[in-house]
PDB file of N, CA and C in Angstrom:
ATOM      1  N   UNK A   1      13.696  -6.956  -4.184  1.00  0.00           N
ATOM      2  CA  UNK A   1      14.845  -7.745  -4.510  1.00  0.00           C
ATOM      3  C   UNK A   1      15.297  -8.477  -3.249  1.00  0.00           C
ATOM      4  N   UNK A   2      15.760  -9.874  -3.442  1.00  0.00           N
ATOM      5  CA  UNK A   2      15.932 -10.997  -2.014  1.00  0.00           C
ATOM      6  C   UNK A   2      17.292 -10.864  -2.532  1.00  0.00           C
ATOM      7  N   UNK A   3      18.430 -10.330  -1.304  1.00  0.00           N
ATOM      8  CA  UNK A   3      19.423 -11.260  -1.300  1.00  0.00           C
ATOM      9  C   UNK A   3      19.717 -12.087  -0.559  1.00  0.00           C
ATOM     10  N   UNK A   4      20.732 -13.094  -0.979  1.00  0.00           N
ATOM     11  CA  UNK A   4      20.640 -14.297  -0.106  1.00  0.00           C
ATOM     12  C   UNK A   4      21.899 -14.587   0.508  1.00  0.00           C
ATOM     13  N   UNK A   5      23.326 -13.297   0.418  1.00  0.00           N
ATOM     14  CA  UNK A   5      23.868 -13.095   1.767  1.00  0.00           C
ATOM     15  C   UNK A   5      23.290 -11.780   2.358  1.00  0.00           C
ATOM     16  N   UNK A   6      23.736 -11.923   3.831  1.00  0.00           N
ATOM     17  CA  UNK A   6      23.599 -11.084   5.070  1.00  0.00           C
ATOM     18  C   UNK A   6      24.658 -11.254   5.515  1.00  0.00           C
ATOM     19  N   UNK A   7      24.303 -10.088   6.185  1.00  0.00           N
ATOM     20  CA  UNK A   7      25.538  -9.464   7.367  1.00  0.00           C
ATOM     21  C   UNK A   7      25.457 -10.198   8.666  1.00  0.00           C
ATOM     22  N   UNK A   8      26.285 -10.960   9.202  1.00  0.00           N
ATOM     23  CA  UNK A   8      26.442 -11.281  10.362  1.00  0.00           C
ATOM     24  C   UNK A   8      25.927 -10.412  11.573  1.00  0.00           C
ATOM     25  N   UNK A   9      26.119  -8.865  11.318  1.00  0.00           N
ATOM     26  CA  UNK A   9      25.138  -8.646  12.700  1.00  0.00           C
ATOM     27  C   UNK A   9      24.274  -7.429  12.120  1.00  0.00           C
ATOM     28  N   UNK A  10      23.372  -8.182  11.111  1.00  0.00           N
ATOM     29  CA  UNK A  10      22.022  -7.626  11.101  1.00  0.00           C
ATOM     30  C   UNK A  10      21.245  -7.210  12.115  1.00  0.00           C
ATOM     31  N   UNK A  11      21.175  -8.174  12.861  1.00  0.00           N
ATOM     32  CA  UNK A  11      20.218  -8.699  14.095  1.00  0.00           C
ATOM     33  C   UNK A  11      20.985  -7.001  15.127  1.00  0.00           C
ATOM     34  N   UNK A  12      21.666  -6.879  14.842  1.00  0.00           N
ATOM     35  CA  UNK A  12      22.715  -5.482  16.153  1.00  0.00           C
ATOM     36  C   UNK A  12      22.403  -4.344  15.638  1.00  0.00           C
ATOM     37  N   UNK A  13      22.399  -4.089  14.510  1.00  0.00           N
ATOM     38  CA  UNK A  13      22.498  -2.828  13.548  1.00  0.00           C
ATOM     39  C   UNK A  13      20.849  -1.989  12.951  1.00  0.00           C
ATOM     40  N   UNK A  14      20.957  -1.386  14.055  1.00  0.00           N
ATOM     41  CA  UNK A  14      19.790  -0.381  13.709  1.00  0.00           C
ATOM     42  C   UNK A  14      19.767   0.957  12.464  1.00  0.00           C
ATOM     43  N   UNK A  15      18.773   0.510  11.560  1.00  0.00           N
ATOM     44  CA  UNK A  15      19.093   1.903  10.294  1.00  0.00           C
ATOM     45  C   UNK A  15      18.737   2.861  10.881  1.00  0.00           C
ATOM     46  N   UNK A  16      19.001   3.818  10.051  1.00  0.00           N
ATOM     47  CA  UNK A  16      19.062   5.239  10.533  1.00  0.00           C
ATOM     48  C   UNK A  16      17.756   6.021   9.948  1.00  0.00           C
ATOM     49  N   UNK A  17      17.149   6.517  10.336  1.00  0.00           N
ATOM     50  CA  UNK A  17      15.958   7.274   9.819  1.00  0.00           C
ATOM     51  C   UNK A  17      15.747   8.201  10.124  1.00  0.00           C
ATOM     52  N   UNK A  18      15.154   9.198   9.067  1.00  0.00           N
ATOM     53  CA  UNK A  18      15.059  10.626   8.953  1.00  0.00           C
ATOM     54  C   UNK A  18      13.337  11.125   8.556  1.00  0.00           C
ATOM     55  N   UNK A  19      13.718  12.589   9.089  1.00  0.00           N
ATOM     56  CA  UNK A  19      12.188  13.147   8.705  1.00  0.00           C
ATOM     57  C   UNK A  19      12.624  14.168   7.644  1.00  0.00           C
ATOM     58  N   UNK A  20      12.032  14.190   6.223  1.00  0.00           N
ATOM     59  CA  UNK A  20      12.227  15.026   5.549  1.00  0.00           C
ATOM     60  C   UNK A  20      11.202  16.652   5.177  1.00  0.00           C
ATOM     61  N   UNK A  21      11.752  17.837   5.769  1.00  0.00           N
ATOM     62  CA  UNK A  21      11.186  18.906   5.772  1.00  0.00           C
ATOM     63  C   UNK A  21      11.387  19.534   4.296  1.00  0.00           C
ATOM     64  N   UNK A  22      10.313  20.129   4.233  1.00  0.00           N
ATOM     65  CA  UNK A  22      10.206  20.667   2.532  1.00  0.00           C
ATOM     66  C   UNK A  22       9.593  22.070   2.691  1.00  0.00           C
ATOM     67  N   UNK A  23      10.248  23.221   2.177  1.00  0.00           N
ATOM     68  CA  UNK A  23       9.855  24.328   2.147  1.00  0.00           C
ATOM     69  C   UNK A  23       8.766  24.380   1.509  1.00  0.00           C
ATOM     70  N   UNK A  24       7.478  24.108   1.048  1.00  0.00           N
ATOM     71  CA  UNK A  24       6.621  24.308   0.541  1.00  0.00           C
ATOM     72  C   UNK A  24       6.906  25.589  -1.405  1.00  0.00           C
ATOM     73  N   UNK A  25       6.856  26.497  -0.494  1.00  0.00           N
ATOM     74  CA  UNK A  25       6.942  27.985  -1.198  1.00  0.00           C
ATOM     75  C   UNK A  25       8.401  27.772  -2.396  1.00  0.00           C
ATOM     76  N   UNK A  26       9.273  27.395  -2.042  1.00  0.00           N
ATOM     77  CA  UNK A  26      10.819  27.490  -2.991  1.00  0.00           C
ATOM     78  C   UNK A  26      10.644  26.059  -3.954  1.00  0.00           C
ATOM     79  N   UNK A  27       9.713  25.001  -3.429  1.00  0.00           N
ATOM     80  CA  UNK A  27       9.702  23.968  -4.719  1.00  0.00           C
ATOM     81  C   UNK A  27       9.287  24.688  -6.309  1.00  0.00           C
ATOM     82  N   UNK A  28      10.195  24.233  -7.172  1.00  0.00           N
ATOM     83  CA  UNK A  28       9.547  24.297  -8.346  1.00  0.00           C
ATOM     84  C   UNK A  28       9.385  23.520  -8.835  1.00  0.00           C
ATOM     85  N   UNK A  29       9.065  21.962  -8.569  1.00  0.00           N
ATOM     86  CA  UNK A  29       8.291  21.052  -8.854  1.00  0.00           C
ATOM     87  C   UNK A  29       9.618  20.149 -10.739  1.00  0.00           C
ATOM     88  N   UNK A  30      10.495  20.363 -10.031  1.00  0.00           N
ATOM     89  CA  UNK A  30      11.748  20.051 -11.039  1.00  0.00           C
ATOM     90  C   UNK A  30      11.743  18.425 -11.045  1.00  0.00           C
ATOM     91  N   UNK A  31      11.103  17.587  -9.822  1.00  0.00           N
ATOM     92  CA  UNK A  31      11.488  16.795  -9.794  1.00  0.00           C
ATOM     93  C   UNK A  31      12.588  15.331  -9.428  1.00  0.00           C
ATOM     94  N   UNK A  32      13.771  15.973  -9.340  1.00  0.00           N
ATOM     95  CA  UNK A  32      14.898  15.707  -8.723  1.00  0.00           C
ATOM     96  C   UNK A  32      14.672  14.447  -7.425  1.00  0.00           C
ATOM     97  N   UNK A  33      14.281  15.143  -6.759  1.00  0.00           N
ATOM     98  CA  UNK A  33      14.269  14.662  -5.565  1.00  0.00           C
ATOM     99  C   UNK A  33      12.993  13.400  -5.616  1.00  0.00           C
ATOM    100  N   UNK A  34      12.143  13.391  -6.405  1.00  0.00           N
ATOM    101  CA  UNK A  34      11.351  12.127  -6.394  1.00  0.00           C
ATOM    102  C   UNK A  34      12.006  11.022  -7.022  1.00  0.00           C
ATOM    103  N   UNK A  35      13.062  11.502  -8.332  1.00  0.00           N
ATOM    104  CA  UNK A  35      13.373  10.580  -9.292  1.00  0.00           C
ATOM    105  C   UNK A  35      14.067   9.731  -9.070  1.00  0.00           C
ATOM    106  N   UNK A  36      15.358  10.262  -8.168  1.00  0.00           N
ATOM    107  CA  UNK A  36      16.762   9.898  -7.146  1.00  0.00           C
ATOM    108  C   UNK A  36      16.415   9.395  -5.780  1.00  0.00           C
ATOM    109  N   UNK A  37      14.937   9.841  -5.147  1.00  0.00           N
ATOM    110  CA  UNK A  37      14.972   9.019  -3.596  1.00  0.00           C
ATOM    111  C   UNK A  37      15.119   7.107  -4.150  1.00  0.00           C
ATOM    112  N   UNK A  38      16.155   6.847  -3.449  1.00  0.00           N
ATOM    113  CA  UNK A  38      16.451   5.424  -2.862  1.00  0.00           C
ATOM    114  C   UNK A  38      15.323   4.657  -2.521  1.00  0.00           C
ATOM    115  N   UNK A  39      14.042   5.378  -1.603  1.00  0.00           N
ATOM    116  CA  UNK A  39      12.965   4.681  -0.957  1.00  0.00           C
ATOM    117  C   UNK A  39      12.098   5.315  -1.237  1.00  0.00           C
ATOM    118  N   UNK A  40      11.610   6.275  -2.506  1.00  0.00           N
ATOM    119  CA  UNK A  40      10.342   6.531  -2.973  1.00  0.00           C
ATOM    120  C   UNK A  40       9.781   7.029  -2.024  1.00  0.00           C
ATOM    121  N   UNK A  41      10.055   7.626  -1.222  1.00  0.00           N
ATOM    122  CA  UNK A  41       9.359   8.748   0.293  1.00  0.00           C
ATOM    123  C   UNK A  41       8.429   9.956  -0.473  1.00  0.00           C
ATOM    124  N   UNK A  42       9.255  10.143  -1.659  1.00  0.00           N
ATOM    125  CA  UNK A  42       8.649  11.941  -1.715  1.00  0.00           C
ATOM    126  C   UNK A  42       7.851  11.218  -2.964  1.00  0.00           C
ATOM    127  N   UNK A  43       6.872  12.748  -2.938  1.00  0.00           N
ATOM    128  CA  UNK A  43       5.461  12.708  -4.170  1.00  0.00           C
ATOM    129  C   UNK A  43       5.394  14.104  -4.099  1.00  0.00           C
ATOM    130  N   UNK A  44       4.551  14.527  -5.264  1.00  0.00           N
ATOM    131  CA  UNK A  44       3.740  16.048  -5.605  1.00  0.00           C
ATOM    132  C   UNK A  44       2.880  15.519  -5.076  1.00  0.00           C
ATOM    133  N   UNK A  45       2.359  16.947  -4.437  1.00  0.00           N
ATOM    134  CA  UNK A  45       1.011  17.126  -3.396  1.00  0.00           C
ATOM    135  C   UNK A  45       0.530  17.579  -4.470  1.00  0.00           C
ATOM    136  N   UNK A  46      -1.470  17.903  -4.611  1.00  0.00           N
ATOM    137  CA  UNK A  46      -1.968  18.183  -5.328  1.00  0.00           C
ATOM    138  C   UNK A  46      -2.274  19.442  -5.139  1.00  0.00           C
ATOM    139  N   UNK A  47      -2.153  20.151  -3.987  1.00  0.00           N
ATOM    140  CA  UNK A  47      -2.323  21.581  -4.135  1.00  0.00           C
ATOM    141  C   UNK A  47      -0.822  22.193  -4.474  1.00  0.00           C
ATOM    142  N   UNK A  48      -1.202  23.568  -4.517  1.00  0.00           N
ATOM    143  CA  UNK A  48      -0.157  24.501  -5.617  1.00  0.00           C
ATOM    144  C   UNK A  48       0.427  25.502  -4.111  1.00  0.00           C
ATOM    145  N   UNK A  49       1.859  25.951  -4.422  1.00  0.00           N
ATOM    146  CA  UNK A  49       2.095  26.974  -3.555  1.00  0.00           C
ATOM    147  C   UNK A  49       2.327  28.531  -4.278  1.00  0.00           C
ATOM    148  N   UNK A  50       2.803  29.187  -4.152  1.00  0.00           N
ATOM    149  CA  UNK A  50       2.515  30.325  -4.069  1.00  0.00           C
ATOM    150  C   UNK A  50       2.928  30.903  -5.270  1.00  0.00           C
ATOM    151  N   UNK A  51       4.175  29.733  -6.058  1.00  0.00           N
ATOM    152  CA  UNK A  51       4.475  30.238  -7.433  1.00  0.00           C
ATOM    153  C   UNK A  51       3.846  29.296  -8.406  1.00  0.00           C
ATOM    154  N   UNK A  52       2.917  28.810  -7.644  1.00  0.00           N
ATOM    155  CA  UNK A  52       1.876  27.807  -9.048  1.00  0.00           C
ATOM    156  C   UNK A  52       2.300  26.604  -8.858  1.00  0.00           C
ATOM    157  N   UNK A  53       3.322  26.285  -8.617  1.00  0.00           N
ATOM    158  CA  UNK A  53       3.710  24.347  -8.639  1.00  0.00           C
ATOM    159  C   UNK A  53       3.086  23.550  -7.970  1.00  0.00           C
ATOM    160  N   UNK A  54       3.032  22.555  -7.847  1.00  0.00           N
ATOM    161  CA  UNK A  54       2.801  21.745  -7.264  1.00  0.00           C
ATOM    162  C   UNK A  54       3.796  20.917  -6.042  1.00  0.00           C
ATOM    163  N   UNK A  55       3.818  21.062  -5.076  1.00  0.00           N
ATOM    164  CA  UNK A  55       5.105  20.701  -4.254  1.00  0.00           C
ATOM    165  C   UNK A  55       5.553  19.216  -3.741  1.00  0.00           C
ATOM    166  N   UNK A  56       6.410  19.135  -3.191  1.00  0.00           N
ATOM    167  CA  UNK A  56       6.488  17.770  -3.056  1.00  0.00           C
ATOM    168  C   UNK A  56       6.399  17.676  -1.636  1.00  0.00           C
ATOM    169  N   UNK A  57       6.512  16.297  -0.820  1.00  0.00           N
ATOM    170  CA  UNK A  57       5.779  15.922   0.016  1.00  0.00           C
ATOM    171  C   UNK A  57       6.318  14.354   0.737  1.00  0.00           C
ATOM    172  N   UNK A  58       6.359  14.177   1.663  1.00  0.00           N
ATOM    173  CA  UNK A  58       6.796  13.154   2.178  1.00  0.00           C
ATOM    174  C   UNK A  58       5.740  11.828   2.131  1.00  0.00           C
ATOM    175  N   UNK A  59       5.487  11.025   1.289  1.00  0.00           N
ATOM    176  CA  UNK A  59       4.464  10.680   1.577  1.00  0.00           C
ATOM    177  C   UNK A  59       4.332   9.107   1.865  1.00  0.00           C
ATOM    178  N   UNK A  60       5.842   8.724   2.231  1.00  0.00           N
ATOM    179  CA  UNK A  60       5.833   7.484   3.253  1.00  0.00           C
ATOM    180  C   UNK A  60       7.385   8.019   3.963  1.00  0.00           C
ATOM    181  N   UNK A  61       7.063   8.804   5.167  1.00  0.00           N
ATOM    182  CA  UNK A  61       7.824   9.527   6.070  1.00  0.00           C
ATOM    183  C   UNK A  61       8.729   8.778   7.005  1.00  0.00           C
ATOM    184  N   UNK A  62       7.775   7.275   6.860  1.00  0.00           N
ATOM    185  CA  UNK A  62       8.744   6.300   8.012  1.00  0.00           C
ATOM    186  C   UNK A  62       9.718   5.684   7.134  1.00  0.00           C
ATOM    187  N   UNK A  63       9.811   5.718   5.866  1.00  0.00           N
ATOM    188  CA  UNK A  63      10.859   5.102   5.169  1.00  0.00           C
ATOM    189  C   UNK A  63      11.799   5.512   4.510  1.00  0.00           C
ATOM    190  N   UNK A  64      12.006   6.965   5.469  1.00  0.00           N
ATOM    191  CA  UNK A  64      13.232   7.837   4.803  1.00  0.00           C
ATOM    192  C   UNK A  64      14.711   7.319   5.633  1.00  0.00           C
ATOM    193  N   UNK A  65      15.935   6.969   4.966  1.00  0.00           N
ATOM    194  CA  UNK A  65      17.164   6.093   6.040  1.00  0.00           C
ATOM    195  C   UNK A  65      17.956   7.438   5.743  1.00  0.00           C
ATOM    196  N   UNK A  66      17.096   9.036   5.893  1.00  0.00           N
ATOM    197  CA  UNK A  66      18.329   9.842   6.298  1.00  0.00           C
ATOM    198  C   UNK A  66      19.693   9.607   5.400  1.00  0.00           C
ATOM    199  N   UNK A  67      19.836   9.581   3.977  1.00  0.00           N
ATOM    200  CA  UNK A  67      20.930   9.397   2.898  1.00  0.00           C
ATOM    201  C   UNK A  67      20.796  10.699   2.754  1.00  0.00           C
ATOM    202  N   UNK A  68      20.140  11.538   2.456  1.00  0.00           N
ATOM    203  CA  UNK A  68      20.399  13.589   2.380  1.00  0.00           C
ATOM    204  C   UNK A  68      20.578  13.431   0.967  1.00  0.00           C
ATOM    205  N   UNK A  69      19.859  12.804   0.121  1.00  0.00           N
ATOM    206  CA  UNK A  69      20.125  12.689  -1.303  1.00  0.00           C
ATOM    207  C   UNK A  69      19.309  13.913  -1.852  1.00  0.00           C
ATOM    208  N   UNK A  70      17.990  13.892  -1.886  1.00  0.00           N
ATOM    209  CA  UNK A  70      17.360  14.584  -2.123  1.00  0.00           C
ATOM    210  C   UNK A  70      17.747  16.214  -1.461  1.00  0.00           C
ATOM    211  N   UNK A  71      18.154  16.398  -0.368  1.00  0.00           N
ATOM    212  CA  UNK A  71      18.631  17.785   0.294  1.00  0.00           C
ATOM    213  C   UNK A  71      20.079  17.991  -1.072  1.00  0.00           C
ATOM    214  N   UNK A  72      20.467  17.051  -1.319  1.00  0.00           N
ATOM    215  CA  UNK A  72      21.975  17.305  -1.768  1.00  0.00           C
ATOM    216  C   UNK A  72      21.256  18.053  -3.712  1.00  0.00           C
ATOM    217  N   UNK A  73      20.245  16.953  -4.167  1.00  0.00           N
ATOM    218  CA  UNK A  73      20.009  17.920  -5.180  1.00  0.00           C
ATOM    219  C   UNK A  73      19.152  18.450  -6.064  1.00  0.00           C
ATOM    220  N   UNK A  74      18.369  18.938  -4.592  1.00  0.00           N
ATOM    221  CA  UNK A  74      17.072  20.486  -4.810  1.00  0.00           C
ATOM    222  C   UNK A  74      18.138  21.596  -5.826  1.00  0.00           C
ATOM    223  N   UNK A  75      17.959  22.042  -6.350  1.00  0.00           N
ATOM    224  CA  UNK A  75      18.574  23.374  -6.792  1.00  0.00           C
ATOM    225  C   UNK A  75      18.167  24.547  -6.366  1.00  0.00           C
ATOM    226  N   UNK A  76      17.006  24.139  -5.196  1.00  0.00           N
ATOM    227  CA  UNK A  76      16.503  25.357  -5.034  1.00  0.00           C
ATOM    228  C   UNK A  76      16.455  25.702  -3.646  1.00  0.00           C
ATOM    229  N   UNK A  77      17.196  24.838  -3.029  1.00  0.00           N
ATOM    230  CA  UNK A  77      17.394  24.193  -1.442  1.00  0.00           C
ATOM    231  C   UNK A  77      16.229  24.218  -0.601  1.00  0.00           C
ATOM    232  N   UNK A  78      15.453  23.820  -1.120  1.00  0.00           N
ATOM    233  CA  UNK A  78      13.863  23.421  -0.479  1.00  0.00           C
ATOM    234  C   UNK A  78      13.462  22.669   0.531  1.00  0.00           C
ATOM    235  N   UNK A  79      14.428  21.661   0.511  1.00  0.00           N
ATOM    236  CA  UNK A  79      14.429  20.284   1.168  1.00  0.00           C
ATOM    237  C   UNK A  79      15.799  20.340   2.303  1.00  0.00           C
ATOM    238  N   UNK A  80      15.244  19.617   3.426  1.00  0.00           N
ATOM    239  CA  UNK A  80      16.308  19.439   4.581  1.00  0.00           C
ATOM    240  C   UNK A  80      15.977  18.157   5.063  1.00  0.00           C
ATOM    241  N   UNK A  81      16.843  17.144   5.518  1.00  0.00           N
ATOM    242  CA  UNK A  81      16.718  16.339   6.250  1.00  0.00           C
ATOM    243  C   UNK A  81      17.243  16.170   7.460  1.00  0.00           C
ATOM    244  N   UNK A  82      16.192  15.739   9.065  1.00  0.00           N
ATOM    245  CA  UNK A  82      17.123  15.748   9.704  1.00  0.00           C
ATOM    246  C   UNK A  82      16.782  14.566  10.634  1.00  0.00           C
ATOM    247  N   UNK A  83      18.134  14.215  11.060  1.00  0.00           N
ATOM    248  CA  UNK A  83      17.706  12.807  11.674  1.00  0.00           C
ATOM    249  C   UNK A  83      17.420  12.260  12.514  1.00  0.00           C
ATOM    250  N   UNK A  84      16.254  11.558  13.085  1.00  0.00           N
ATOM    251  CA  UNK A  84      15.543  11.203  13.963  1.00  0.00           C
ATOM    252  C   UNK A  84      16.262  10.436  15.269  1.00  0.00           C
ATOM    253  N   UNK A  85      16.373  10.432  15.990  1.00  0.00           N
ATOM    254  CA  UNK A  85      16.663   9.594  17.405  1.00  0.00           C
ATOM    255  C   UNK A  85      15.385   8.242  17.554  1.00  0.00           C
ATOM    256  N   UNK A  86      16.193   7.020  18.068  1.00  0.00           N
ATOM    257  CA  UNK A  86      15.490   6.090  18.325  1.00  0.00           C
ATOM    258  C   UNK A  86      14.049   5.935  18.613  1.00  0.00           C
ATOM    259  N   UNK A  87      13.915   7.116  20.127  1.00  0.00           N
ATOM    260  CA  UNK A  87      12.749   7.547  20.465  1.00  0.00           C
ATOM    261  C   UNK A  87      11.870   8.273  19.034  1.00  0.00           C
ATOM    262  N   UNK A  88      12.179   8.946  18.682  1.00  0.00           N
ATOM    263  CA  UNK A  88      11.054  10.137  17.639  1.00  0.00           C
ATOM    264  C   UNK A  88      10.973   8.893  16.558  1.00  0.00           C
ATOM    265  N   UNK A  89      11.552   7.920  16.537  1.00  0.00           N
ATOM    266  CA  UNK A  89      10.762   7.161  15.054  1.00  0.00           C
ATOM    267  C   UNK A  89       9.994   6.006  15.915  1.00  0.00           C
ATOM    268  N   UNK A  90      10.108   5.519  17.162  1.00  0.00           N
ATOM    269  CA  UNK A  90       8.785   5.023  17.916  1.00  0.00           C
ATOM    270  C   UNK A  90       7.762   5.998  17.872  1.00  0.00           C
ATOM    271  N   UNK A  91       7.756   6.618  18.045  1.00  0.00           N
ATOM    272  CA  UNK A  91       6.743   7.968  18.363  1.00  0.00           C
ATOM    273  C   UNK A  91       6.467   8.602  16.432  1.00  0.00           C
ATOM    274  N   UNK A  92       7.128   8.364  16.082  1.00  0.00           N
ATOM    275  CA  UNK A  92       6.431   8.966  14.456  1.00  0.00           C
ATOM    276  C   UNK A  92       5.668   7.560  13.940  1.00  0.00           C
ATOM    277  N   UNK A  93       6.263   6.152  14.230  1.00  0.00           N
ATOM    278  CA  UNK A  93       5.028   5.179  13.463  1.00  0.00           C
ATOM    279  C   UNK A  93       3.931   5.354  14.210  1.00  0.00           C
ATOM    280  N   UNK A  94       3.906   5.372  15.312  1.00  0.00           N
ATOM    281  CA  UNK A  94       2.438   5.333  16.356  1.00  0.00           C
ATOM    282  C   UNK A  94       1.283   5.908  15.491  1.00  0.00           C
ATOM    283  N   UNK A  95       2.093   7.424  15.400  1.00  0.00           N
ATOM    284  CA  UNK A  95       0.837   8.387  15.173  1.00  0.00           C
ATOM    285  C   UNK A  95       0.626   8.292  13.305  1.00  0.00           C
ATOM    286  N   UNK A  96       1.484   7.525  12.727  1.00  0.00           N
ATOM    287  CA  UNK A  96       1.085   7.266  10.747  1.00  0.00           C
ATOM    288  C   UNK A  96       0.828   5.984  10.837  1.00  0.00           C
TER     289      UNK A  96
END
Protein backbone atom coordinates (compact mmCIF):
# COMPACT_ATOMS: atom_id res chain seq x y z
CA UNK A 1 0.00 0.00 0.00
CA UNK A 2 1.58 3.73 -1.27
CA UNK A 3 0.69 6.52 0.77
CA UNK A 4 1.06 9.72 -0.57
CA UNK A 5 1.42 11.83 2.72
CA UNK A 6 4.63 11.59 4.87
CA UNK A 7 5.96 12.72 7.81
CA UNK A 8 8.15 15.60 7.65
CA UNK A 9 10.98 13.90 9.44
CA UNK A 10 10.95 10.55 8.00
CA UNK A 11 14.36 11.11 6.80
CA UNK A 12 15.33 11.52 11.24
CA UNK A 13 13.24 8.72 12.55
CA UNK A 14 14.71 5.39 12.86
CA UNK A 15 12.08 2.21 13.40
CA UNK A 16 12.51 0.15 16.01
CA UNK A 17 13.33 -3.51 15.56
CA UNK A 18 13.15 -6.57 17.40
CA UNK A 19 14.32 -10.21 17.57
CA UNK A 20 11.58 -12.54 18.31
CA UNK A 21 12.47 -15.63 20.72
CA UNK A 22 10.09 -18.61 20.74
CA UNK A 23 10.12 -21.32 23.26
CA UNK A 24 10.07 -24.09 20.94
CA UNK A 25 8.59 -26.86 23.56
CA UNK A 26 5.27 -24.58 25.07
CA UNK A 27 3.98 -23.73 21.29
CA UNK A 28 0.81 -25.38 20.60
CA UNK A 29 0.69 -24.36 17.24
CA UNK A 30 -2.83 -22.19 18.02
CA UNK A 31 -1.80 -19.83 15.65
CA UNK A 32 -2.37 -16.43 17.09
CA UNK A 33 0.68 -15.03 16.65
CA UNK A 34 1.04 -15.70 12.77
CA UNK A 35 -2.54 -14.42 12.11
CA UNK A 36 -2.12 -10.89 14.10
CA UNK A 37 1.80 -10.24 13.19
CA UNK A 38 1.60 -6.68 11.47
CA UNK A 39 4.77 -7.87 9.27
CA UNK A 40 4.21 -11.56 8.66
CA UNK A 41 7.71 -12.43 10.55
CA UNK A 42 6.40 -15.69 12.11
CA UNK A 43 5.62 -19.24 10.23
CA UNK A 44 5.28 -23.06 11.44
CA UNK A 45 8.51 -24.78 11.16
CA UNK A 46 8.13 -28.19 9.75
CA UNK A 47 9.56 -30.15 12.44
CA UNK A 48 7.47 -31.08 15.63
CA UNK A 49 8.50 -30.37 19.35
CA UNK A 50 8.07 -32.40 22.06
CA UNK A 51 4.19 -32.26 22.37
CA UNK A 52 3.71 -33.07 18.58
CA UNK A 53 3.07 -29.48 17.10
CA UNK A 54 4.54 -27.93 14.88
CA UNK A 55 6.19 -24.60 16.15
CA UNK A 56 6.49 -21.35 15.00
CA UNK A 57 9.44 -19.53 13.87
CA UNK A 58 10.78 -16.28 12.85
CA UNK A 59 11.10 -16.51 9.42
CA UNK A 60 11.82 -12.93 8.17
CA UNK A 61 13.61 -11.84 11.58
CA UNK A 62 14.77 -8.45 10.10
CA UNK A 63 11.22 -7.30 9.77
CA UNK A 64 10.03 -7.57 13.20
CA UNK A 65 9.34 -3.34 14.49
CA UNK A 66 9.30 -4.83 18.12
CA UNK A 67 5.09 -4.04 18.54
CA UNK A 68 5.11 -7.26 21.32
CA UNK A 69 1.86 -8.23 19.61
CA UNK A 70 2.43 -11.61 19.23
CA UNK A 71 4.25 -11.90 23.01
CA UNK A 72 0.92 -10.09 24.15
CA UNK A 73 -1.26 -13.07 22.66
CA UNK A 74 0.50 -16.56 22.97
CA UNK A 75 -1.75 -18.11 25.62
CA UNK A 76 0.85 -20.12 26.33
CA UNK A 77 3.62 -17.45 26.80
CA UNK A 78 5.97 -19.00 24.33
CA UNK A 79 7.01 -16.01 22.64
CA UNK A 80 9.22 -12.94 23.90
CA UNK A 81 10.35 -10.08 22.15
CA UNK A 82 13.25 -8.15 22.74
CA UNK A 83 14.59 -5.16 21.29
CA UNK A 84 17.48 -4.76 19.30
CA UNK A 85 20.00 -1.71 19.53
CA UNK A 86 21.11 0.07 16.35
CA UNK A 87 24.31 -1.93 16.34
CA UNK A 88 22.66 -5.77 16.67
CA UNK A 89 20.28 -5.03 13.60
CA UNK A 90 23.58 -3.95 11.45
CA UNK A 91 25.05 -7.04 12.60
CA UNK A 92 21.73 -9.33 12.28
CA UNK A 93 21.21 -8.24 8.30
CA UNK A 94 24.94 -9.02 7.55
CA UNK A 95 24.75 -12.49 8.67
CA UNK A 96 20.60 -13.24 6.92
Amino acid sequence: MKYWRKTLDQDQVKPIRGRVEVLKDRCKQCRFCIDFCPKQVLEESTEFNRKGYHPVYAALPNECVNCGLCELICPEFAISVVPLEEEEVKEEARYV
